[in-house]
C-alpha atoms as a PDB file:
ATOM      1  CA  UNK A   1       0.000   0.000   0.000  1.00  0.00           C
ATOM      2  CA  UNK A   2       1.736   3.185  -1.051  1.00  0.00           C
ATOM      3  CA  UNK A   3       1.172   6.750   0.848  1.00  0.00           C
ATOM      4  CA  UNK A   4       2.244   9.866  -0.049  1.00  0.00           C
ATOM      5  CA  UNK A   5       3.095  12.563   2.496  1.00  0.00           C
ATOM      6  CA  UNK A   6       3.190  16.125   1.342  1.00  0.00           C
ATOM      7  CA  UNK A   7       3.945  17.245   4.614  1.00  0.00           C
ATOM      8  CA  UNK A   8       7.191  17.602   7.107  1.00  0.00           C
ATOM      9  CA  UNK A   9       7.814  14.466   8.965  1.00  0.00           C
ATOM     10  CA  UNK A  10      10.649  13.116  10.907  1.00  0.00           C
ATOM     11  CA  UNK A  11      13.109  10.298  10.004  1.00  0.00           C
ATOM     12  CA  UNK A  12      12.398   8.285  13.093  1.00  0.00           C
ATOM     13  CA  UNK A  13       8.162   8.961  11.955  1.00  0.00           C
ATOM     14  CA  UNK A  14       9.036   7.820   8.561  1.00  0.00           C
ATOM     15  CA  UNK A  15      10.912   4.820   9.433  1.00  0.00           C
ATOM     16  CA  UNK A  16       8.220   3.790  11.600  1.00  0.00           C
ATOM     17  CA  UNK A  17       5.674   4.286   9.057  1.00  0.00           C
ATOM     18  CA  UNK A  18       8.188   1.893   6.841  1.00  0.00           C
ATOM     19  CA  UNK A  19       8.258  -0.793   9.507  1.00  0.00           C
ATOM     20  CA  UNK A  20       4.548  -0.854   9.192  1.00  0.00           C
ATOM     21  CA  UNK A  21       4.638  -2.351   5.717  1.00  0.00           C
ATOM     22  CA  UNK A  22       3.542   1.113   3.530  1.00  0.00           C
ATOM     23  CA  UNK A  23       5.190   2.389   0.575  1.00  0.00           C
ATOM     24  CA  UNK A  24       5.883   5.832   1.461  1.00  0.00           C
ATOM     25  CA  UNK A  25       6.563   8.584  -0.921  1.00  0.00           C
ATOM     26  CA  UNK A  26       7.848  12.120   0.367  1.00  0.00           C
ATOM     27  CA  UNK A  27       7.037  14.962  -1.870  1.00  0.00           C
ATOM     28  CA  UNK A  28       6.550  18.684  -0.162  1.00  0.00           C
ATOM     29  CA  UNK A  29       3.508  20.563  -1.077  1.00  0.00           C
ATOM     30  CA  UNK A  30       5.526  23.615  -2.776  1.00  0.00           C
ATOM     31  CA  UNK A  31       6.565  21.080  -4.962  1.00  0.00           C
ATOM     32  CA  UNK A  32       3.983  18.276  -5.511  1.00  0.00           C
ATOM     33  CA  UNK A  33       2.014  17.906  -8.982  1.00  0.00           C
ATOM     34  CA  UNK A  34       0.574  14.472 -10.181  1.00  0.00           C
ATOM     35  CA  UNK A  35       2.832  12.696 -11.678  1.00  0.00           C
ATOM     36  CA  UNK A  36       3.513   8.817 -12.045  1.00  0.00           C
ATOM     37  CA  UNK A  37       5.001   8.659  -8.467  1.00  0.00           C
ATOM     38  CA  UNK A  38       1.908  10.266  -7.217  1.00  0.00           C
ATOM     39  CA  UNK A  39      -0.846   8.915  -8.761  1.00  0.00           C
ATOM     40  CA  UNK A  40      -0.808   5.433  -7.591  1.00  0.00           C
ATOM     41  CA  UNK A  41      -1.231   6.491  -3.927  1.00  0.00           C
ATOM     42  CA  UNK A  42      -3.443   4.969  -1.609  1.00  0.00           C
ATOM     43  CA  UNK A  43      -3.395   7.631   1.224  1.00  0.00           C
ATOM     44  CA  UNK A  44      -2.385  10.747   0.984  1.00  0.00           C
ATOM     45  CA  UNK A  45      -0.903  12.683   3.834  1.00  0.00           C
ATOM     46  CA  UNK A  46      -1.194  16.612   3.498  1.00  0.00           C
ATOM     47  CA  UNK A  47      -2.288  19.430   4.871  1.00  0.00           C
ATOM     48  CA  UNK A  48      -3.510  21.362   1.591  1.00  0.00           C
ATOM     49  CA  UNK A  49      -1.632  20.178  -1.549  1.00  0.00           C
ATOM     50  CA  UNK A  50      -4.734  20.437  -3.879  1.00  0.00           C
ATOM     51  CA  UNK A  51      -3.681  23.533  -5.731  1.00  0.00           C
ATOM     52  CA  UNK A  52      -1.405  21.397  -7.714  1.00  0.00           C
ATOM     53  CA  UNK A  53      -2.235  18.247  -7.100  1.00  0.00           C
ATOM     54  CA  UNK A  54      -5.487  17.073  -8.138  1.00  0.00           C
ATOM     55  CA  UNK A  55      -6.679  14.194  -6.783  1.00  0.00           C
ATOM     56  CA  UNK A  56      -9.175  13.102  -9.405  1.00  0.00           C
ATOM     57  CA  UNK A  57      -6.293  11.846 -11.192  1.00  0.00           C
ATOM     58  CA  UNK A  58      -5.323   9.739  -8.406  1.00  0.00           C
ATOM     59  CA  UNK A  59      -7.557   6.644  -9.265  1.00  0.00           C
ATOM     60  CA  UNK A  60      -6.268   4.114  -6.070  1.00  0.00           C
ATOM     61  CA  UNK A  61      -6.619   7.084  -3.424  1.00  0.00           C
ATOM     62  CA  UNK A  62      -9.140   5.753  -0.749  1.00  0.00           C
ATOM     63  CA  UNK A  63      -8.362   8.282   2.456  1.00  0.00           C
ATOM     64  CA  UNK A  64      -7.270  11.750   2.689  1.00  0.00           C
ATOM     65  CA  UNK A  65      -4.907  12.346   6.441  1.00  0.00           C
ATOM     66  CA  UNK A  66      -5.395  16.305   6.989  1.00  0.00           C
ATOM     67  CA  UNK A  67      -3.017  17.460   9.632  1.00  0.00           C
ATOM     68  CA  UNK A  68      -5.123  20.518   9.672  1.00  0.00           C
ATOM     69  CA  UNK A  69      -8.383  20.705  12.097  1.00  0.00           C
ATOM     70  CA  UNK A  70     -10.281  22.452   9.322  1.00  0.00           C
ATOM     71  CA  UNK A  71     -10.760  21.266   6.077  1.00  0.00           C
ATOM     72  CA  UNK A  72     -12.209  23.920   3.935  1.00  0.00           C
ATOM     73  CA  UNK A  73      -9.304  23.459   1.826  1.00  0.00           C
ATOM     74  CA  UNK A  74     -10.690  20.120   0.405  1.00  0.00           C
ATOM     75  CA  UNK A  75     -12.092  19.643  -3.022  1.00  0.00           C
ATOM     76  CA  UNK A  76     -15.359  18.114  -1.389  1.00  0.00           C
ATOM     77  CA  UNK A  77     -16.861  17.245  -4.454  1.00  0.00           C
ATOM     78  CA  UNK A  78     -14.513  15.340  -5.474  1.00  0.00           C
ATOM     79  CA  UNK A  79     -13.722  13.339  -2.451  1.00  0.00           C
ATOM     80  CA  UNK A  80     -17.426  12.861  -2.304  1.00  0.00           C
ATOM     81  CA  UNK A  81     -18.459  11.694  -5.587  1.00  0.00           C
ATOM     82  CA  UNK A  82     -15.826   8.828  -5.011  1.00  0.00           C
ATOM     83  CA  UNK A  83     -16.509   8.161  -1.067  1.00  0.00           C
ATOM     84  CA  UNK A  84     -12.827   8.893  -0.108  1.00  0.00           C
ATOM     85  CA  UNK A  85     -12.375   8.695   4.185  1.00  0.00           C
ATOM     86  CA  UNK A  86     -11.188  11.882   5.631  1.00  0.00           C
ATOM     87  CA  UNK A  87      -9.386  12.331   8.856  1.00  0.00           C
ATOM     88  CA  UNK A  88      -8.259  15.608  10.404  1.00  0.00           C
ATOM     89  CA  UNK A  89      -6.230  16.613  13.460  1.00  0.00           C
ATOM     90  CA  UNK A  90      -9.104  17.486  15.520  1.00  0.00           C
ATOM     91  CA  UNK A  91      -8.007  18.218  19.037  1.00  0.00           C
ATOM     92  CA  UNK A  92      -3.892  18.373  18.286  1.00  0.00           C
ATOM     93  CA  UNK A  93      -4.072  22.385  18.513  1.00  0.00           C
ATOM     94  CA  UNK A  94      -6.613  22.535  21.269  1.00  0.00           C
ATOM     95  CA  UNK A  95      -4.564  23.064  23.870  1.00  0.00           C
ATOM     96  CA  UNK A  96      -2.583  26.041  22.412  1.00  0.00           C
ATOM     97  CA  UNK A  97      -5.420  27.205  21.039  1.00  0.00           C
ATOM     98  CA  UNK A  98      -7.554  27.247  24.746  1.00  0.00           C
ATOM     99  CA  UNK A  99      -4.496  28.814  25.858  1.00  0.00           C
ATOM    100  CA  UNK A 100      -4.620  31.985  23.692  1.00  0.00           C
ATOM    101  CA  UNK A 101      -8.450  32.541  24.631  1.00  0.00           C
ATOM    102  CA  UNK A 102      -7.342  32.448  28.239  1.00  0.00           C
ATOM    103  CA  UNK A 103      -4.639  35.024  27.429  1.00  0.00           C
ATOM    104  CA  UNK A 104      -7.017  37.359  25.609  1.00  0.00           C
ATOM    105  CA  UNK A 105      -9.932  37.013  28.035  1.00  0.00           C
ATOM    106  CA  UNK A 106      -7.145  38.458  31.222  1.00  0.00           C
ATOM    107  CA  UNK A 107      -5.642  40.721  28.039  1.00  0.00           C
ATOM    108  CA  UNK A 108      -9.410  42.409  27.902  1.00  0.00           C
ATOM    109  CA  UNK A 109     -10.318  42.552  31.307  1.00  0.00           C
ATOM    110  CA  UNK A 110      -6.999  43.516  32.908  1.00  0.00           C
ATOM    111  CA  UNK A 111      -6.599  46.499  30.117  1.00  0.00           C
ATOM    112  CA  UNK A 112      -3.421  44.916  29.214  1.00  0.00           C
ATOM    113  CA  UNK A 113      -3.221  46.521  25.614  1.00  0.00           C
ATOM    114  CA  UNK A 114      -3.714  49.822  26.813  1.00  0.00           C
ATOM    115  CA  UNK A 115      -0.640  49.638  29.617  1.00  0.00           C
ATOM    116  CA  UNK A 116       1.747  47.993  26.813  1.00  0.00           C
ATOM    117  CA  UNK A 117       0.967  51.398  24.846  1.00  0.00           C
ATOM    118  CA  UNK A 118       2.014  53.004  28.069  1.00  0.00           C
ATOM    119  CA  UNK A 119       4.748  51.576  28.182  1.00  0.00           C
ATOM    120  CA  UNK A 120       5.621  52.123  24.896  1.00  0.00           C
ATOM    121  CA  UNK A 121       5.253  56.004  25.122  1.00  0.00           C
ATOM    122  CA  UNK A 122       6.710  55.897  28.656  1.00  0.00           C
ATOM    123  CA  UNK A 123       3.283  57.276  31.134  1.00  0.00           C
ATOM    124  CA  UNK A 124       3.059  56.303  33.830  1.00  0.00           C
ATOM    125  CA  UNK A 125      -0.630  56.242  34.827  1.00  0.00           C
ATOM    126  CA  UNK A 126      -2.424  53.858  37.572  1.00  0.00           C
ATOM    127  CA  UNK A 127      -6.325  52.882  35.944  1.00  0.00           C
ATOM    128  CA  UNK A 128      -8.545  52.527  39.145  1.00  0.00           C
ATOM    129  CA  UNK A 129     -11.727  52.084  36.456  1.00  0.00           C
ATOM    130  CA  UNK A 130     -11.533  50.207  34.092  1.00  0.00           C
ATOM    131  CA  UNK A 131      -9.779  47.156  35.280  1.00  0.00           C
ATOM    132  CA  UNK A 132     -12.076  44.099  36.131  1.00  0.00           C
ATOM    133  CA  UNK A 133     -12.470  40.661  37.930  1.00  0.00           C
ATOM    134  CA  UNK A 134     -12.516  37.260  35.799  1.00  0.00           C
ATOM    135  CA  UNK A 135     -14.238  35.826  39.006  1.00  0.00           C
ATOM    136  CA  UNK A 136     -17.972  35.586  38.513  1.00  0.00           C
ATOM    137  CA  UNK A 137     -18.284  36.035  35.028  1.00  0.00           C
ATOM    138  CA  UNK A 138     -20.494  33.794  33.110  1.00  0.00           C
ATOM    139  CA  UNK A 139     -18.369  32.462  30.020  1.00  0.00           C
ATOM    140  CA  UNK A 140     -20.380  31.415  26.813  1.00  0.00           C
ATOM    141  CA  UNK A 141     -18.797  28.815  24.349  1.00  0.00           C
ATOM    142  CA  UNK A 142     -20.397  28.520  20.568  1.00  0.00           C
ATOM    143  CA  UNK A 143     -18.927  24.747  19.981  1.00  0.00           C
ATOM    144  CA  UNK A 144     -18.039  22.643  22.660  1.00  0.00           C
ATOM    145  CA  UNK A 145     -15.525  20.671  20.974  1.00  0.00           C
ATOM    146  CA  UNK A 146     -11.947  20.222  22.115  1.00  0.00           C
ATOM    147  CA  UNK A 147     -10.608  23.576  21.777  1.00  0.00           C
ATOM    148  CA  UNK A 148     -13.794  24.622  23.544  1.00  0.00           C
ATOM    149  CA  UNK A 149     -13.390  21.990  26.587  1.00  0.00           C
ATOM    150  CA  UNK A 150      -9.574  22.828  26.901  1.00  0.00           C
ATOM    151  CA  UNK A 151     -10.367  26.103  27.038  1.00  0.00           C
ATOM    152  CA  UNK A 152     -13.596  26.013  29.423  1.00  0.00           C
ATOM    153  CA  UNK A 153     -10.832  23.408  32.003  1.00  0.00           C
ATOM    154  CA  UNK A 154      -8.556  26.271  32.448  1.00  0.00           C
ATOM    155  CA  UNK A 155     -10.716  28.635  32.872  1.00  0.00           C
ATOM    156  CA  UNK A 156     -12.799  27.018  35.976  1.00  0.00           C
ATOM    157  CA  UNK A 157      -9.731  27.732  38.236  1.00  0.00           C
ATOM    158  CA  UNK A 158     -10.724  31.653  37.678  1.00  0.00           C
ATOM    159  CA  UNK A 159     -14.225  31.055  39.570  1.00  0.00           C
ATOM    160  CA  UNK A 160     -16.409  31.860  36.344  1.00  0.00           C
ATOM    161  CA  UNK A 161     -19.796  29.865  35.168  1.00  0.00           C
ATOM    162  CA  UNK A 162     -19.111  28.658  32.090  1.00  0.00           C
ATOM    163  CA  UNK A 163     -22.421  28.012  29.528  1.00  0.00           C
ATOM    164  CA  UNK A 164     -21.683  25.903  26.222  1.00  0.00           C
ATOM    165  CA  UNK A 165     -23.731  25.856  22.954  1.00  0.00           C
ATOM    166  CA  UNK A 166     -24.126  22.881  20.570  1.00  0.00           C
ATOM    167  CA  UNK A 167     -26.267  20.869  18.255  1.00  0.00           C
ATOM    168  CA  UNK A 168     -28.313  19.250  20.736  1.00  0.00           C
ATOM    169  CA  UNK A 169     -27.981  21.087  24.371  1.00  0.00           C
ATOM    170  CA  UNK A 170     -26.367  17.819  25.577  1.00  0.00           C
ATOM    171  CA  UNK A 171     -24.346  18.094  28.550  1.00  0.00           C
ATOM    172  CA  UNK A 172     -20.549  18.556  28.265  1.00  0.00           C
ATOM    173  CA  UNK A 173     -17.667  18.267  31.212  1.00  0.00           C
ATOM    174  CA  UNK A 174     -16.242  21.380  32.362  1.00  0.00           C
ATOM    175  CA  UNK A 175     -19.224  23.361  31.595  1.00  0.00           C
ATOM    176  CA  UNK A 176     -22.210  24.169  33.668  1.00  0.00           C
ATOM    177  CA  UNK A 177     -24.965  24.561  31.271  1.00  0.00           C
ATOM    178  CA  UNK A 178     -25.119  23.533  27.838  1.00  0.00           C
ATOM    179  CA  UNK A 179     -28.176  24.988  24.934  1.00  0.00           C
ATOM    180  CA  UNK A 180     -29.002  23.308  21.716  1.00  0.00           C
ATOM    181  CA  UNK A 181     -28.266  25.421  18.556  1.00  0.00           C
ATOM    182  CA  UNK A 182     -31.681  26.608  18.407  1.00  0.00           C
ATOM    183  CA  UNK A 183     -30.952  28.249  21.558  1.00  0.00           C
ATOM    184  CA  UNK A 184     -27.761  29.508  20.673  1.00  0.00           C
ATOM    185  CA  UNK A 185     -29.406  33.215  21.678  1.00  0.00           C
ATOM    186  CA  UNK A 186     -29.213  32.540  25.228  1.00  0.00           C
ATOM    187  CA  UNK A 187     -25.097  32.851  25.233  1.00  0.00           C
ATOM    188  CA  UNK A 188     -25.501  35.882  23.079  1.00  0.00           C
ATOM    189  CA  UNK A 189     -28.198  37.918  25.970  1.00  0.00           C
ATOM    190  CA  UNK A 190     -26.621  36.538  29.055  1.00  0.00           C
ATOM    191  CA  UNK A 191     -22.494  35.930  28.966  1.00  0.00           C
ATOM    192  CA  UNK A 192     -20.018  38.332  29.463  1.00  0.00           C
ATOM    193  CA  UNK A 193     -17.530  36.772  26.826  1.00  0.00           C
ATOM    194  CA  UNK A 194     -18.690  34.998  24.136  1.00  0.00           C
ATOM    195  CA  UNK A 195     -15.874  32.633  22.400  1.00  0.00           C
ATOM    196  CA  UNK A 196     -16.714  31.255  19.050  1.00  0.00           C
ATOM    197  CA  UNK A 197     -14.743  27.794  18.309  1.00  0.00           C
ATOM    198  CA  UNK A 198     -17.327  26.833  15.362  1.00  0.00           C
ATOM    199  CA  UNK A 199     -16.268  25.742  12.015  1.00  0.00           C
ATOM    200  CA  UNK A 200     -17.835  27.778   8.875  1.00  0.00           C
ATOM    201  CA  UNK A 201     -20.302  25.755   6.829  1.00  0.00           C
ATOM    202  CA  UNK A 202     -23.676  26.387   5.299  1.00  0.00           C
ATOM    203  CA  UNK A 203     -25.094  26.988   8.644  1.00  0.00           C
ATOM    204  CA  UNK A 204     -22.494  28.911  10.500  1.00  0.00           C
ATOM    205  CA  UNK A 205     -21.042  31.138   7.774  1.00  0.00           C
ATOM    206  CA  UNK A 206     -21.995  35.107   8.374  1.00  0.00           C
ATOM    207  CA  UNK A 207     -23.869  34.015  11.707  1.00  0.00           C
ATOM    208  CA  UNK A 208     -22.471  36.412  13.402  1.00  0.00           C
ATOM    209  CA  UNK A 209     -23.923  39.802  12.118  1.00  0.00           C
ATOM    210  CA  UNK A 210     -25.541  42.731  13.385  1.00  0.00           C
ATOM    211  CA  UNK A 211     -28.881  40.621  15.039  1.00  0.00           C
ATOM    212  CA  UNK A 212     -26.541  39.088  17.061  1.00  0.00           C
ATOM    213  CA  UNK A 213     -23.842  41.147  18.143  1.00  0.00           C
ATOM    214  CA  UNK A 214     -26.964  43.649  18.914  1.00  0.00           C
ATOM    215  CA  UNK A 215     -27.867  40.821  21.425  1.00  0.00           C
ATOM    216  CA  UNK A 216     -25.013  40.891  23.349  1.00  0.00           C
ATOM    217  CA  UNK A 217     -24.689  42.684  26.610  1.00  0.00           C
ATOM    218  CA  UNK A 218     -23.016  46.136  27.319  1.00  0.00           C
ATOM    219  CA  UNK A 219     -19.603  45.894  28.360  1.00  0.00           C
ATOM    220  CA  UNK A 220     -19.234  42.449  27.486  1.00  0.00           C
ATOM    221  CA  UNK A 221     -16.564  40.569  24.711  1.00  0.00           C
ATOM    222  CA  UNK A 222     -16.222  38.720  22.088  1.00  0.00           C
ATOM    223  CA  UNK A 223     -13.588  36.251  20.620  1.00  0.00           C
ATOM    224  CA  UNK A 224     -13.049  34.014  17.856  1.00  0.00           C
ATOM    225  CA  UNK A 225     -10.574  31.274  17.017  1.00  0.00           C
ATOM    226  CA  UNK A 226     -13.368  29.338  14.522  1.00  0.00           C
ATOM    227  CA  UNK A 227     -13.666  30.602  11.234  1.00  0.00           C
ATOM    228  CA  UNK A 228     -13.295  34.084  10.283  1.00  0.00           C
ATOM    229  CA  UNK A 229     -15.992  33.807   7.124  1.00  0.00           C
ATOM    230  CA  UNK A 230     -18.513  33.283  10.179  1.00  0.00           C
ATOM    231  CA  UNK A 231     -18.122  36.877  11.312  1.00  0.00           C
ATOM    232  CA  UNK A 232     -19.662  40.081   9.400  1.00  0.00           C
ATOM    233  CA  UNK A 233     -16.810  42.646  10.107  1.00  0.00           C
ATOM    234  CA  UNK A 234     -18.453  45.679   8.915  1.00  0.00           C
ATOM    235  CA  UNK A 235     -21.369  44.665  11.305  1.00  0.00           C
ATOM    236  CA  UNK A 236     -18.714  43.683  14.124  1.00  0.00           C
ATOM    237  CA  UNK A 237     -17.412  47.298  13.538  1.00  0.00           C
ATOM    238  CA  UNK A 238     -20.542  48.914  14.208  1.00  0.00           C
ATOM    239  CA  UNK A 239     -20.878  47.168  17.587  1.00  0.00           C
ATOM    240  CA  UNK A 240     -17.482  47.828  18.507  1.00  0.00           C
ATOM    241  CA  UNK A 241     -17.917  50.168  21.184  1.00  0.00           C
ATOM    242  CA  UNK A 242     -20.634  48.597  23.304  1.00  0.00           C
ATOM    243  CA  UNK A 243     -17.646  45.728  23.746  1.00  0.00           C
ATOM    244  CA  UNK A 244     -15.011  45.543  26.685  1.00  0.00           C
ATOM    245  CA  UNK A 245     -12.764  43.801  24.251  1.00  0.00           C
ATOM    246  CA  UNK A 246     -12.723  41.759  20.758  1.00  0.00           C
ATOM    247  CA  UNK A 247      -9.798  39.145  20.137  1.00  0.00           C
ATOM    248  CA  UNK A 248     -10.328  37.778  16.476  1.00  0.00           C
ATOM    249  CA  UNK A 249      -7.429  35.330  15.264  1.00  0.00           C
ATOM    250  CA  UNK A 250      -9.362  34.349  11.783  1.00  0.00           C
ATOM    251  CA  UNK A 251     -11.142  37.039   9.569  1.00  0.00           C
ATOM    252  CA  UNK A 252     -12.956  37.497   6.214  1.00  0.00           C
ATOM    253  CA  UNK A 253      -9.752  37.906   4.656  1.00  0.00           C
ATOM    254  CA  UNK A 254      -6.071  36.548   5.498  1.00  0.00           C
ATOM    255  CA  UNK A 255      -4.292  38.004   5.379  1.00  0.00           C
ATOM    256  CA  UNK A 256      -6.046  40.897   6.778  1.00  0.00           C
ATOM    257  CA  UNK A 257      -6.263  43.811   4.653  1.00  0.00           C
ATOM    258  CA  UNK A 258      -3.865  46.879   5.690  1.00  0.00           C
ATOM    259  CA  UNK A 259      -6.427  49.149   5.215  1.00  0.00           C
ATOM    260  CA  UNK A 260      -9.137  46.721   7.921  1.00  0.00           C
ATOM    261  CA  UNK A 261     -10.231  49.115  10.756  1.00  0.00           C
ATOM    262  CA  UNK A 262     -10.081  46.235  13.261  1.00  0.00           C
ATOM    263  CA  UNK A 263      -5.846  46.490  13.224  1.00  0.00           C
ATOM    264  CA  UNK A 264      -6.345  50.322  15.108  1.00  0.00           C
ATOM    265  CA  UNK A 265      -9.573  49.761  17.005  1.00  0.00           C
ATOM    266  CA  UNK A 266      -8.390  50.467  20.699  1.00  0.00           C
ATOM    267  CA  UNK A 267     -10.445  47.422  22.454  1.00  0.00           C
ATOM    268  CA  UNK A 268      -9.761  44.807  19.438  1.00  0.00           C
ATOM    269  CA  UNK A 269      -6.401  42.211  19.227  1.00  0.00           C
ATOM    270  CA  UNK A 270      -5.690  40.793  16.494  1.00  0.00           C
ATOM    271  CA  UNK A 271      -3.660  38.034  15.735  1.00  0.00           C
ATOM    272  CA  UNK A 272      -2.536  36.315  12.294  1.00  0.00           C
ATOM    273  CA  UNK A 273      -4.234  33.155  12.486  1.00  0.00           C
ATOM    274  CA  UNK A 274      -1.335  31.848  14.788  1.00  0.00           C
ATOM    275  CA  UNK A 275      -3.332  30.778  18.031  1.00  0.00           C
ATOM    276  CA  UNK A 276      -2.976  27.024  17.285  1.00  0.00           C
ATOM    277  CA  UNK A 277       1.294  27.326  16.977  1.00  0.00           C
ATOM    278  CA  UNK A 278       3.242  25.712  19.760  1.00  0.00           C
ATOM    279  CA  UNK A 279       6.275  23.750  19.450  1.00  0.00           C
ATOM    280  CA  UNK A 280       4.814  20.357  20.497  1.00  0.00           C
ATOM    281  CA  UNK A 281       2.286  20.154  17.504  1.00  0.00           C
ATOM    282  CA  UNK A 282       4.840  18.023  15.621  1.00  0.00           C
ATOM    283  CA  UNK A 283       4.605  15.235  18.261  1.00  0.00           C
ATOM    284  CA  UNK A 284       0.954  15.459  18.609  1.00  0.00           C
ATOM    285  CA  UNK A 285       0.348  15.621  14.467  1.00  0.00           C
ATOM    286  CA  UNK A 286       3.144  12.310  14.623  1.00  0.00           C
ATOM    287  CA  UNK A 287       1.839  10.163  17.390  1.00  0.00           C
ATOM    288  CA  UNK A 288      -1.740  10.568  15.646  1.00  0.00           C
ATOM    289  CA  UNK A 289      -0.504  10.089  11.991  1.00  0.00           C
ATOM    290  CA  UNK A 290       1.225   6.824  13.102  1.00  0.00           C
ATOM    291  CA  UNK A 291      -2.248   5.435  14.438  1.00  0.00           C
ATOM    292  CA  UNK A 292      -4.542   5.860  12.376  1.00  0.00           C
ATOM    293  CA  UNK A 293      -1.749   4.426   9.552  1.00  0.00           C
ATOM    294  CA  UNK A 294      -1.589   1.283  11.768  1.00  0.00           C
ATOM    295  CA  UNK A 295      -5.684   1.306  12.287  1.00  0.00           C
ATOM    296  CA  UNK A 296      -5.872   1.326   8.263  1.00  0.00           C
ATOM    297  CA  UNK A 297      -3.505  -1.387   7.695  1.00  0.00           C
ATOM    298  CA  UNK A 298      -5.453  -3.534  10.402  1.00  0.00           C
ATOM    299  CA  UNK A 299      -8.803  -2.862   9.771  1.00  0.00           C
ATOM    300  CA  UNK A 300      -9.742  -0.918  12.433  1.00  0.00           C
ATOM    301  CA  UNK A 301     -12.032   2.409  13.033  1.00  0.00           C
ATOM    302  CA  UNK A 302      -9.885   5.730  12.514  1.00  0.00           C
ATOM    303  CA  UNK A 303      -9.860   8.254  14.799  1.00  0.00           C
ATOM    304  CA  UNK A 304     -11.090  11.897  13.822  1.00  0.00           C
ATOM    305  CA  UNK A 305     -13.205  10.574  10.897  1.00  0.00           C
ATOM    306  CA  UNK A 306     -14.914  14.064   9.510  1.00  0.00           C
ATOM    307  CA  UNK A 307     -18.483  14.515   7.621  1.00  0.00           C
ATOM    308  CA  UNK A 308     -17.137  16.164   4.900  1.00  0.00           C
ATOM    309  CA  UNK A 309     -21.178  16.766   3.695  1.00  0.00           C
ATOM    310  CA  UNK A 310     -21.853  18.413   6.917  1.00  0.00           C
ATOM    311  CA  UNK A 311     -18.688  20.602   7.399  1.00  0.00           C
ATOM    312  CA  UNK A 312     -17.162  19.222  10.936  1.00  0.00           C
END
């Protein structure tokens, strides 16, 4: 069985991969186009090659390995009109990623943008207003996935309540009340933050617009590490100052435009789509990679299998 990996991998992760009984060919994605050594793959390994490489030419290919969580980078169609298996890397950024919402939630309430520009210019000036407690803060989660549950764990050692939205309402550890996407309003009227962690399909995409952010209460914030094509901007611009703080890390556009009013709005931080970085992804995209290479050698269920119809 041959695989092709368009992605970095070590020498010890190859080997192993090897030892397992695969043909493995190593071509890197600025590079790979179909050719005879690529066309005959089984599995491919990638994290968005499909610019160049088309995989409708690839007539043995039976499962796609993303070692990206999202996959809007896949040529659906075509991976649905042939039934291919998709796996992605769902829950190997999560921690990272729960980190950086933690960061920007004490970033927002403890005004830290505003002393680092202090600092900058060299004032010296004590705020006895506008800094404010984490502790008793209701926290409102739209996806209670990983990233979601990483983030909600770390953040019940700051005394908040912590309220979680998904399909169904059904319960979730770590948080103390959970709503079914019909009631998805409910974290909009009554949390203080409001954390987005949803991926952008047919449902999601441009959700959050005027009608909701017009929802939210006075003072309170709003984050997102989903998708960015799920926010309105211009509408999240109008809203802008009944918010303590914004934190976006994905946008309409990336990169984001020079000329975006979000990159000077005082109570907004923005980041380039680098929440989910931290130097132990490699192990985590590895030790997964390996196992669900040995599960499709032996038969057994992958992990991470994603509904490629449905968009998660």
């Amino acid at each position: 069985m041959k695989i092709l990996i368009t992605v970095k991998i070590s020498d010890e992760q190859l080997k192993k991969i090897q030892d397992l009984g695969y043909d493995v060919v190593r071509i890197s994605e600025s590079k790979v186009t179909n050719s005879s050594e690529t066309d005959d793959a089984d599995i491919l390994v990638c994290y968005n090659p499909f610019k160049t490489l088309d995989i409708e030419k690839m007539k043995n290919l039976k499962y796609i390995m993303l070692t990206s969580v999202g996959f809007d980078q896949l040529p659906k169609e075509k991976v649905l009109a042939r039934n291919i298996k998709v796996t992605n890397n769902r829950g190997g950024y999560s921690i990272p990623m729960a980190e950086w919402i933690v960061m920007c939630i004490l970033e927002i309430y403890k005004r830290a943008k505003m002393f680092y520009n202090q600092q900058q210019e060299k004032i010296w000036h004590m705020d006895l207003v506008s800094i404010s407690e984490l502790y008793g803060q209701r926290i409102g989660f739209l996806g209670t996935g990983t990233i979601a549950i990483e983030a909600a764990k770390r953040l019940q050692g700051f005394g908040v309540e912590i309220w979680g939205n998904n399909t169904n309402g059904r319960d979730v550890e770590y948080f103390d009340k959970c709503f079914s996407k019909d009631e998805i309003d409910e974290i909009f009227k009554n949390c203080d933050v409001v954390v987005s962690t949803m991926p952008c399909t047919k449902e999601t995409e441009g959700m959050f617009d005027k009608n909701k952010f017009s929802l939210m209460k006075e003072g309170s914030s709003f984050i997102n590490v989903g998708r960015g094509k799920n926010v309105k901007e211009d509408d999240l611009l109008l809203y802008l100052g009944k918010f303590k703080g914004v934190a976006l890390d994905v946008f309409e556009q990336e990169p984001l435009p020079k000329d975006s009013l979000l990159w000077d709005a005082e109570n907004v931080i923005v980041t380039p789509h680098n929440c989910w970085v931290s130097e132990k992804n490699p192990i985590r995209v590895e030790k997964l990679m390996y196992s669900n290479l040995k599960k499709y050698k032996e038969g057994k269920e992958l992990a991470n299998i994603v509904d490629v119809e449905r968009g998660y």
